[in-house]
N, C-alpha and C. Protein backbone atom coordinates (compact mmCIF):
# COMPACT_ATOMS: atom_id res chain seq x y z
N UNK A 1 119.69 79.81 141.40
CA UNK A 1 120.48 80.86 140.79
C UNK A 1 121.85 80.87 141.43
N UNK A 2 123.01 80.77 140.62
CA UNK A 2 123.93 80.86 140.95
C UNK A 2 124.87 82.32 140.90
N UNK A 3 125.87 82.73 141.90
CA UNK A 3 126.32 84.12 141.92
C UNK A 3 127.65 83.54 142.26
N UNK A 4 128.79 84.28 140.99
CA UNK A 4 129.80 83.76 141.14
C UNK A 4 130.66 85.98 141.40
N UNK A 5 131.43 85.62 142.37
CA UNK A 5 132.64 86.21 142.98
C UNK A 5 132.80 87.26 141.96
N UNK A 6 132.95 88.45 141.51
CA UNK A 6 133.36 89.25 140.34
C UNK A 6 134.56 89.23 140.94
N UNK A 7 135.79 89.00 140.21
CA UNK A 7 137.09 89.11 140.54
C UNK A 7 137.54 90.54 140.26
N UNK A 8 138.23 91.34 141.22
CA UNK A 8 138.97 92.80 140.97
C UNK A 8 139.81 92.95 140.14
N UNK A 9 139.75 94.05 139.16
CA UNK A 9 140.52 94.46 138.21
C UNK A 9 141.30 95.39 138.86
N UNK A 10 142.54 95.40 137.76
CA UNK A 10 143.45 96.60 138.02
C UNK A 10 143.12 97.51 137.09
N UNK A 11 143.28 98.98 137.01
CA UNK A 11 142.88 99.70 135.95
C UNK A 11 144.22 100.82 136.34
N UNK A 12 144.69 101.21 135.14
CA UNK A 12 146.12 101.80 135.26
C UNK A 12 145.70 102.97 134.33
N UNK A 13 146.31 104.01 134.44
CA UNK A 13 146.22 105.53 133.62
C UNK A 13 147.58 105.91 134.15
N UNK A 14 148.54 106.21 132.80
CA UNK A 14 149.75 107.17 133.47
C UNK A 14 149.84 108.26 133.21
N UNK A 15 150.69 108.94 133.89
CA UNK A 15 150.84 110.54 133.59
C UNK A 15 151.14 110.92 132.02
N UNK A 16 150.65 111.78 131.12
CA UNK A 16 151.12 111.93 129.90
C UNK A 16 152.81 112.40 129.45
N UNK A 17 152.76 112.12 128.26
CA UNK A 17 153.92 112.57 128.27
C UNK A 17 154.05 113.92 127.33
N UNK A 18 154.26 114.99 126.84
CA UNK A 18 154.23 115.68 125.95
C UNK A 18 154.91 115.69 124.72
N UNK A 19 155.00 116.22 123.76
CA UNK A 19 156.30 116.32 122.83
C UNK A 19 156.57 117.75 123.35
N UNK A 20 158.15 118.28 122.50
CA UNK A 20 158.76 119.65 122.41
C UNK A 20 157.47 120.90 122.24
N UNK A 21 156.81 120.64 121.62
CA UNK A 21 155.74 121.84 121.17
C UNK A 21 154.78 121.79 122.32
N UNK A 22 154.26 120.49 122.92
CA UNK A 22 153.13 120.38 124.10
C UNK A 22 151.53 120.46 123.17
N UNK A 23 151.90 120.11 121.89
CA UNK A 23 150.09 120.21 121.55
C UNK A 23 150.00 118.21 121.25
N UNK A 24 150.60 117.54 121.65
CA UNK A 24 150.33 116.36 121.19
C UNK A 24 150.50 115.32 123.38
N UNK A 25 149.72 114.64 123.54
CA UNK A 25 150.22 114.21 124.47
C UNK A 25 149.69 112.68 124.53
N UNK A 26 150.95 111.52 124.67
CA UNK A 26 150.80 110.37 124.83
C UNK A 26 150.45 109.47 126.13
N UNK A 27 149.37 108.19 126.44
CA UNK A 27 149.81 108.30 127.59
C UNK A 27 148.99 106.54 128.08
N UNK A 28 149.47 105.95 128.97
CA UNK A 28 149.16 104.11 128.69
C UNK A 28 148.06 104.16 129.58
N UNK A 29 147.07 103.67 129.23
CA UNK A 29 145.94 103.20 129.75
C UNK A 29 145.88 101.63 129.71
N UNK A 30 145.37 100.86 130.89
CA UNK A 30 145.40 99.32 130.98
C UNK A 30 144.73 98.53 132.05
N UNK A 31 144.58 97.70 131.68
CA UNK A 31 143.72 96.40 133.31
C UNK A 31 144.19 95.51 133.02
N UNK A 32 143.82 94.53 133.77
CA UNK A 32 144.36 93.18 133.28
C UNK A 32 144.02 92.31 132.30
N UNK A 33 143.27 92.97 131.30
CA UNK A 33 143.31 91.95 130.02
C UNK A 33 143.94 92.68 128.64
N UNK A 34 144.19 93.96 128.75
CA UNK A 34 144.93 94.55 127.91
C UNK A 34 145.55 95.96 128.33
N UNK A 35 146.51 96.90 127.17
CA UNK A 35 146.78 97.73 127.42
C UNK A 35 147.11 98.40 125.93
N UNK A 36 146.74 100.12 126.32
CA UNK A 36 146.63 100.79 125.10
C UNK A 36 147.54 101.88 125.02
N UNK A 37 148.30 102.61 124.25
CA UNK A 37 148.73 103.88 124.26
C UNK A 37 147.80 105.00 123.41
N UNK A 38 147.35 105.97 124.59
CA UNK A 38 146.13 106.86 123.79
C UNK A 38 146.81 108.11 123.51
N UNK A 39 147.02 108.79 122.11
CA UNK A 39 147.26 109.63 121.98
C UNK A 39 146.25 111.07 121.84
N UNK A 40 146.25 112.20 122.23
CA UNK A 40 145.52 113.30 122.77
C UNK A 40 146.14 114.58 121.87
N UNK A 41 145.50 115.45 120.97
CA UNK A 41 145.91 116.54 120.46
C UNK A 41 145.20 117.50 121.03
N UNK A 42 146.35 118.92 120.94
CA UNK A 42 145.62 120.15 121.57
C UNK A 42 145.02 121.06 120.74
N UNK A 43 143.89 121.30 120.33
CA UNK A 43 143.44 122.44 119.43
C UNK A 43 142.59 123.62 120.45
N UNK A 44 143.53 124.21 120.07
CA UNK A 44 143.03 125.58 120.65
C UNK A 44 143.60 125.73 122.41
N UNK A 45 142.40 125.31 122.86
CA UNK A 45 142.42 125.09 124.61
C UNK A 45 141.90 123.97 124.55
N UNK A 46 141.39 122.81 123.98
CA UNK A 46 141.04 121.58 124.39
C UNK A 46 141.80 120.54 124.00
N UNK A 47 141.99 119.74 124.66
CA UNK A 47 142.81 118.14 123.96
C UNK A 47 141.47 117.83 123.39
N UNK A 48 141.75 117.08 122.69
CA UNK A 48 140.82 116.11 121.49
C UNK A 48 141.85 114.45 121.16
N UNK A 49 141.06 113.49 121.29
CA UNK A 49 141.40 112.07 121.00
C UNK A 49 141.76 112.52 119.63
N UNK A 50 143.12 111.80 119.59
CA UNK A 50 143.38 111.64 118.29
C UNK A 50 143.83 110.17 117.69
N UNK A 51 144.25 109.44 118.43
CA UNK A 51 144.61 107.94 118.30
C UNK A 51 144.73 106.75 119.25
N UNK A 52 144.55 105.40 119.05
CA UNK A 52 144.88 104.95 120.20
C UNK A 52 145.60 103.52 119.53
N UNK A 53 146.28 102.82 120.23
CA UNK A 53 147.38 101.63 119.85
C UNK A 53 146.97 100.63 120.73
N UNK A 54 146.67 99.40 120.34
CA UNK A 54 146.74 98.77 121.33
C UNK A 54 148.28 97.78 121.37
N UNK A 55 148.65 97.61 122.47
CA UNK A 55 149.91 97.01 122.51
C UNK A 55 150.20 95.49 123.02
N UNK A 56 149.06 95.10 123.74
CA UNK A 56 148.87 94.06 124.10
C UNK A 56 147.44 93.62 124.66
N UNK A 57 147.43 92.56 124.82
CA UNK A 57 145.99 91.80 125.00
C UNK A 57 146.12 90.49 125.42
N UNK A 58 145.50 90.42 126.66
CA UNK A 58 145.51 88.78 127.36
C UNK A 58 144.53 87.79 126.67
């Protein structure tokens, strides 16, 4: 049986960004084989997923 090395990932989350109103918030999630922009809506008192982009991919 062979056991090969798991190589370390990077895993990235940035701070959101808001719009003018503050019920919508954008924000990049990524590792090293891709990266996404996840967008987050506010209803009520909770954020809720509302979209996500991917922008690139290794």
């Amino acid at each position: 049986m062979k056991f090969h090395k798991k190589k370390e990932s990077n895993f990235i989350v940035s701070l959101p960004i808001l719009n003018e109103e503050k019920n919508y918030a954008i924000f990049y999630v990524g590792d090293d084989f891709s990266g996404n922009l996840v967008v987050y809506k506010k209803e009520g008192n909770e954020w809720k997923y509302f979209a996500i982009g991917s922008i690139w991919i290794s």
